[in-house]
Protein backbone atom coordinates (compact mmCIF):
# COMPACT_ATOMS: atom_id res chain seq x y z
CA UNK A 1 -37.60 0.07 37.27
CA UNK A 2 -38.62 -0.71 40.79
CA UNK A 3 -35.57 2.65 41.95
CA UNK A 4 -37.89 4.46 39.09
CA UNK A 5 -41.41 3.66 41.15
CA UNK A 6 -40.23 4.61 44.33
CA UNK A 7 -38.84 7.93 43.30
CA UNK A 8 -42.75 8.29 41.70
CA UNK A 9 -40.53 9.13 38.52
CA UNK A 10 -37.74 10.66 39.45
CA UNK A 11 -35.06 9.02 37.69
CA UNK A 12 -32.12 10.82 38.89
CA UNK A 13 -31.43 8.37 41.83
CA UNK A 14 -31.94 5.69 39.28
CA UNK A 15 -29.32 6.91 36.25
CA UNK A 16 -26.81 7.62 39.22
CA UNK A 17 -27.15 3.81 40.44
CA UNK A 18 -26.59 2.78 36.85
CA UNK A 19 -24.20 5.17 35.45
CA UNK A 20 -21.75 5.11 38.47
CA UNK A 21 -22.72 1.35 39.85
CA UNK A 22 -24.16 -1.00 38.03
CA UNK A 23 -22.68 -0.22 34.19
CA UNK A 24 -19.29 -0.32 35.14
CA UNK A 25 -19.84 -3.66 37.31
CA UNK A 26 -21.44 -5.20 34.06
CA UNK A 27 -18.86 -3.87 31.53
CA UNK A 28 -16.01 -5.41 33.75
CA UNK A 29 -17.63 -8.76 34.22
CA UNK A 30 -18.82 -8.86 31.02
CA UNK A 31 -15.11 -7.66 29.43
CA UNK A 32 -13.55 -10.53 31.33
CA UNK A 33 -15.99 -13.20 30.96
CA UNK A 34 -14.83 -12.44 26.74
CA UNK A 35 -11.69 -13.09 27.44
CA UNK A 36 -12.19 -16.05 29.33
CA UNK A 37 -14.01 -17.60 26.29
CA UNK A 38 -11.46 -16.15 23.77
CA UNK A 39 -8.74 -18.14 25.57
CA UNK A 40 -10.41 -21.16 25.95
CA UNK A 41 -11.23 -21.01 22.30
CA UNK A 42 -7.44 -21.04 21.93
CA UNK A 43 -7.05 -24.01 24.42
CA UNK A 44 -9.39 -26.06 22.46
CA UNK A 45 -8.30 -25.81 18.78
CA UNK A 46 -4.69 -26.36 20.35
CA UNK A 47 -6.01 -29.48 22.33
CA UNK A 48 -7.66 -31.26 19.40
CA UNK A 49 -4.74 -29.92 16.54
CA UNK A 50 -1.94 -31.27 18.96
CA UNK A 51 -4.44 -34.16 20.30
CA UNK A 52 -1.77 -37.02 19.80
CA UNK A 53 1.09 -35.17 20.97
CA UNK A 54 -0.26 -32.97 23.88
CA UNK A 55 -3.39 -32.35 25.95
CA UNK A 56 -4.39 -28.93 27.56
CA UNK A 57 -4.90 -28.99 30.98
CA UNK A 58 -6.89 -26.06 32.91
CA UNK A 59 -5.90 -24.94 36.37
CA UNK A 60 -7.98 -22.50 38.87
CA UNK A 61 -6.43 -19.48 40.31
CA UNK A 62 -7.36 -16.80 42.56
CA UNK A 63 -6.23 -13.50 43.38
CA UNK A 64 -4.80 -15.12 45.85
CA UNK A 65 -5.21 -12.54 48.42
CA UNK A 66 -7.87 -11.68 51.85
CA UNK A 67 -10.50 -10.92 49.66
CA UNK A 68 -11.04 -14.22 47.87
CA UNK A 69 -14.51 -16.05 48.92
CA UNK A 70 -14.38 -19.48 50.50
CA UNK A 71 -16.33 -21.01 47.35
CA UNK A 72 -13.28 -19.46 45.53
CA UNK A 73 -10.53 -20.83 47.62
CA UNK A 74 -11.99 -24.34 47.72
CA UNK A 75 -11.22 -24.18 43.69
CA UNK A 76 -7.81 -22.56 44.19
CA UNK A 77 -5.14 -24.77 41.88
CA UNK A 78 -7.73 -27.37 40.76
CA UNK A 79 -6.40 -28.81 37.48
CA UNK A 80 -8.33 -30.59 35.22
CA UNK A 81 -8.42 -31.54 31.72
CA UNK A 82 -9.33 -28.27 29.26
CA UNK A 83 -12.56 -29.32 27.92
CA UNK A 84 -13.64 -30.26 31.31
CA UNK A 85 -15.62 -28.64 33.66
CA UNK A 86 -14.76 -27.90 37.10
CA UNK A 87 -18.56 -28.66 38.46
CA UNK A 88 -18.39 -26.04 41.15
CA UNK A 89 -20.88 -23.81 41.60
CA UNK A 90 -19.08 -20.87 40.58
CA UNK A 91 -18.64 -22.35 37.29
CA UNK A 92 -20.60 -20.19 34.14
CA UNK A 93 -19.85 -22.41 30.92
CA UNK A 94 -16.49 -23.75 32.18
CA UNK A 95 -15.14 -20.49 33.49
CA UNK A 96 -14.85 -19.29 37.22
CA UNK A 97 -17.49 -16.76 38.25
CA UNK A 98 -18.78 -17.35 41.52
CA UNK A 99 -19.99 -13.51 41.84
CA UNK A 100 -19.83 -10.25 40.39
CA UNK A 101 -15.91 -8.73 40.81
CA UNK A 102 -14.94 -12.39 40.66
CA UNK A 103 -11.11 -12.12 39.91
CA UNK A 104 -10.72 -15.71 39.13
CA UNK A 105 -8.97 -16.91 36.11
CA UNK A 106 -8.21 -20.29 34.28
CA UNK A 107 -4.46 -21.13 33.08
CA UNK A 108 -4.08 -23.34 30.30
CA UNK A 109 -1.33 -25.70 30.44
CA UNK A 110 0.19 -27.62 27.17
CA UNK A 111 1.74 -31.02 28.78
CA UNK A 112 3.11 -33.52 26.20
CA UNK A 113 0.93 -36.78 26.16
CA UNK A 114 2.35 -39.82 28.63
């Protein structure tokens, strides 16, 4: 709304920013961010079906490349117990997104109980 104001109502500047910008940058996050909580729906009912046998463990990874952010890196092949959270700032309900484009991603792990 602000883009609107300045243009004193011309919108076209505006619908460009979204439409080529800002909708695509949402659909993506938002698109992975689902998927994120789709597997660790998985995780869980296999953690607490299997709870005697196994435990799910959840690792960090990056893209592993020159574009990952220090606060990314830092988490890089953190492992941690699957219904635990990773208590980093670029945590959003127990999955990594430090940022918009984050390319982070959580691997679940089955490892048979000691």
């Amino acid at each position: 709304t602000a883009m609107l104001q300045e243009n004193d109502g011309d919108d076209s500047q505006a619908r460009r920013y979204l439409t080529q910008t800002r909708t695509p940058l949402l659909a993506d996050n938002e698109t992975h961010l689902s998927e994120r909580h789709g597997q660790a729906i998985a995780a869980n009912a296999i953690a607490s079906h299997y709870a005697n046998v196994a435990q799910v463990v959840k690792t960090w990874e990056t893209a592993g490349d020159d574009n990952v952010c220090e606060d990314c890196a830092a988490m890089e092949g953190t492992t941690i117990p699957a219904s635990a959270s990773f208590g980093a700032n670029c945590e959003y309900d127990g999955q990594p997104s430090c940022h918009p484009n984050c390319r982070c991603q959580v691997v679940y792990t089955v490892q048979p109980v000691a």
